[in-house]
C-alpha atoms as a PDB file:
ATOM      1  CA  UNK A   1       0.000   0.000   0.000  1.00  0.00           C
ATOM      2  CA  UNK A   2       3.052   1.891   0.411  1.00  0.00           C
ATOM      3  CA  UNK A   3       4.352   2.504  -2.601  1.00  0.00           C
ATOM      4  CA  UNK A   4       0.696   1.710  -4.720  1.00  0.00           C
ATOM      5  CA  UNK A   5      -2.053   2.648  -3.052  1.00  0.00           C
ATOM      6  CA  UNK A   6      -2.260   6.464  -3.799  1.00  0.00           C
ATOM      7  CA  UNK A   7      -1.668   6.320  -8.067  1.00  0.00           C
ATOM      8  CA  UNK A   8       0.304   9.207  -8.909  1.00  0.00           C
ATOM      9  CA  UNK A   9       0.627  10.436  -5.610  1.00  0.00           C
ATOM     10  CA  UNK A  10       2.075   7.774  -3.919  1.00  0.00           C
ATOM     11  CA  UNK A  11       5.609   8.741  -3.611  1.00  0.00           C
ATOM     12  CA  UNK A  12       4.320  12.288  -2.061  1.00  0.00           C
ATOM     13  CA  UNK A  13       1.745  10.616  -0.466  1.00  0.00           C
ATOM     14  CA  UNK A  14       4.633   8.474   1.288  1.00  0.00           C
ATOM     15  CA  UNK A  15       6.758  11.772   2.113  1.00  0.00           C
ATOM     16  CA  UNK A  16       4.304  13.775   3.432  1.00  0.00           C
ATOM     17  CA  UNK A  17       2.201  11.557   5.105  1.00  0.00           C
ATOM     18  CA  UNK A  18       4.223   8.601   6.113  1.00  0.00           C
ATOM     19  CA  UNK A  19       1.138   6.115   6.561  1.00  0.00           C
ATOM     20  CA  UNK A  20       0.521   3.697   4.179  1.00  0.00           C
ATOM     21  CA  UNK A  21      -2.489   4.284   2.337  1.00  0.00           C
ATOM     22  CA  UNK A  22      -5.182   3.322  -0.230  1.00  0.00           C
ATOM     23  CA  UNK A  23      -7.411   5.183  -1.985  1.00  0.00           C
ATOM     24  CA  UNK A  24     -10.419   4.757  -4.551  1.00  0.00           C
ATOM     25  CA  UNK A  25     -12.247   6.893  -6.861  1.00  0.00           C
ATOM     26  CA  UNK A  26     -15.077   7.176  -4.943  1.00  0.00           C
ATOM     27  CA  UNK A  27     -13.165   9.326  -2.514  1.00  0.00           C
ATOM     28  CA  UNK A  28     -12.247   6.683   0.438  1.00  0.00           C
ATOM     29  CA  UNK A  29      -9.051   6.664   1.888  1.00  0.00           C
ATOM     30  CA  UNK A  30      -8.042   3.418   3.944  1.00  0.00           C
ATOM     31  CA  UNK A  31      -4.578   4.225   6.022  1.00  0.00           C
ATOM     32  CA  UNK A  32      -3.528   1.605   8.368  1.00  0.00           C
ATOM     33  CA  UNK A  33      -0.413   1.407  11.051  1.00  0.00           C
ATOM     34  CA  UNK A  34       0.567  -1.924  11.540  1.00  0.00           C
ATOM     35  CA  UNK A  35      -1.489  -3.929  14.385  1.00  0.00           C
ATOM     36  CA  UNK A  36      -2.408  -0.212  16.302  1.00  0.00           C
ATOM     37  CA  UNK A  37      -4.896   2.507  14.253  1.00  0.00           C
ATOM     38  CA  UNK A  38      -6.483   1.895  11.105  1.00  0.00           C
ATOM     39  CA  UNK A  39      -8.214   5.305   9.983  1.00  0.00           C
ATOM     40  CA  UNK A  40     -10.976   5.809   7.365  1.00  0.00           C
ATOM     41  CA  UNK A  41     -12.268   8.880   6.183  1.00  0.00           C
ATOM     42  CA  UNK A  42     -14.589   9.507   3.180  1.00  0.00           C
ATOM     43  CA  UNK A  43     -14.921  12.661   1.319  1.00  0.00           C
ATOM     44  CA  UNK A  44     -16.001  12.406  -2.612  1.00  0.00           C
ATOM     45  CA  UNK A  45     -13.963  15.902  -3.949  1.00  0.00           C
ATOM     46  CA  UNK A  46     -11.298  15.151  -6.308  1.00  0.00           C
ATOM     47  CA  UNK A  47      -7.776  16.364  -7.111  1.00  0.00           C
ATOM     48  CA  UNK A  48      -6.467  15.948 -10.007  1.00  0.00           C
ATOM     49  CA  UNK A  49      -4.574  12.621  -9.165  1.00  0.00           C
ATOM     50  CA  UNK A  50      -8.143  11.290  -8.462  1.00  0.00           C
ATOM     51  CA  UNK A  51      -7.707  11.084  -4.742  1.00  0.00           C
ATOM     52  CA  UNK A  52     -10.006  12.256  -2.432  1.00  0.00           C
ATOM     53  CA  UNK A  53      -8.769  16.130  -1.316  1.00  0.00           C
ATOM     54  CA  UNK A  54      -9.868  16.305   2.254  1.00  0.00           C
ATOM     55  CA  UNK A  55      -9.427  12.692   3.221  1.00  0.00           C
ATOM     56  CA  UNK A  56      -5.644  13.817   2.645  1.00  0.00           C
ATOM     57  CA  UNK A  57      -5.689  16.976   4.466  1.00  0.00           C
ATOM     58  CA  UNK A  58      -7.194  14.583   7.159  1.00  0.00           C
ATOM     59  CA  UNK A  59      -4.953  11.901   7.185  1.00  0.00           C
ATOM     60  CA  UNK A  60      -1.975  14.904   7.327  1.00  0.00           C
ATOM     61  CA  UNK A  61      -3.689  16.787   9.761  1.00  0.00           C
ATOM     62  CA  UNK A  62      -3.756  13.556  12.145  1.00  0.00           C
ATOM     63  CA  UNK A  63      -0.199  12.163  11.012  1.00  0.00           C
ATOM     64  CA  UNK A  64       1.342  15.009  12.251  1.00  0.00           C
ATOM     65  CA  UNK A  65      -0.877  15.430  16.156  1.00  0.00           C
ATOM     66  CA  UNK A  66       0.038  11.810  16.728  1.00  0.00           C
ATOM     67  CA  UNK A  67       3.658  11.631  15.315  1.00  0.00           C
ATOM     68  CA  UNK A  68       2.570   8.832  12.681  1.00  0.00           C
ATOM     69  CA  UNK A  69       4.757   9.159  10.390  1.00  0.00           C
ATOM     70  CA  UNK A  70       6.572   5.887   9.178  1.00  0.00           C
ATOM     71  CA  UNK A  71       9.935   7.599   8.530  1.00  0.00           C
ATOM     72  CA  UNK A  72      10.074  10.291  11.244  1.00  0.00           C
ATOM     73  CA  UNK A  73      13.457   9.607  13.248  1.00  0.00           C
ATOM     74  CA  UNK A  74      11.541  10.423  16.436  1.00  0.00           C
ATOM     75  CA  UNK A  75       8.674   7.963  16.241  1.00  0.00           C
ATOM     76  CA  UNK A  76      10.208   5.071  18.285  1.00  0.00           C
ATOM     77  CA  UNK A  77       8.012   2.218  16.893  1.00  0.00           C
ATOM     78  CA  UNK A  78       4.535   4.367  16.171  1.00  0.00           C
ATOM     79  CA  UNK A  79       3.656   4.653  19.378  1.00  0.00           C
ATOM     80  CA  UNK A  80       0.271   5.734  19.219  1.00  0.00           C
ATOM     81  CA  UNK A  81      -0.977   3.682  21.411  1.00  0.00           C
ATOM     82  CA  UNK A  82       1.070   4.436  24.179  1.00  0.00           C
ATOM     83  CA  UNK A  83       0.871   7.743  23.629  1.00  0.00           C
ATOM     84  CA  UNK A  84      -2.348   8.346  24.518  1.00  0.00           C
END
């Protein structure tokens, strides 16, 4: 989902975001961390890539309050769970 799940926007998708991802034309976005948070969020606006635009300000928006981010030096592990 990493590297696919976005179409063209998958390699920004991956260095912005940092959550792997998939989204579908309907405007659904599916981002999962490994065995702690799944997160859905539906929202049928377009960009031009064909991905929904507020399920990605969402999935920012949240990947930055809770330190998801796969590739951050400072997440120890995603600890999202903990965390809260």
């Amino acid at each position: 989902m990493f590297t696919c799940g976005r179409y063209d926007f998958a390699g920004e998708w991956a260095y912005r975001v940092g959550v792997p991802a998939k989204s579908g034309v309907s405007g659904g976005v599916l981002a999962v961390l490994n065995r702690q948070l799944g997160i859905a969020v539906y929202s049928p606006r377009l960009d031009a890539n064909g991905n929904s635009a507020r399920g990605i300000k969402v999935c920012i928006d949240l990947a930055e309050e809770f330190a998801l981010h796969a590739f951050d030096v400072m997440n120890f592990g995603s600890s999202f769970l903990r965390v809260l």
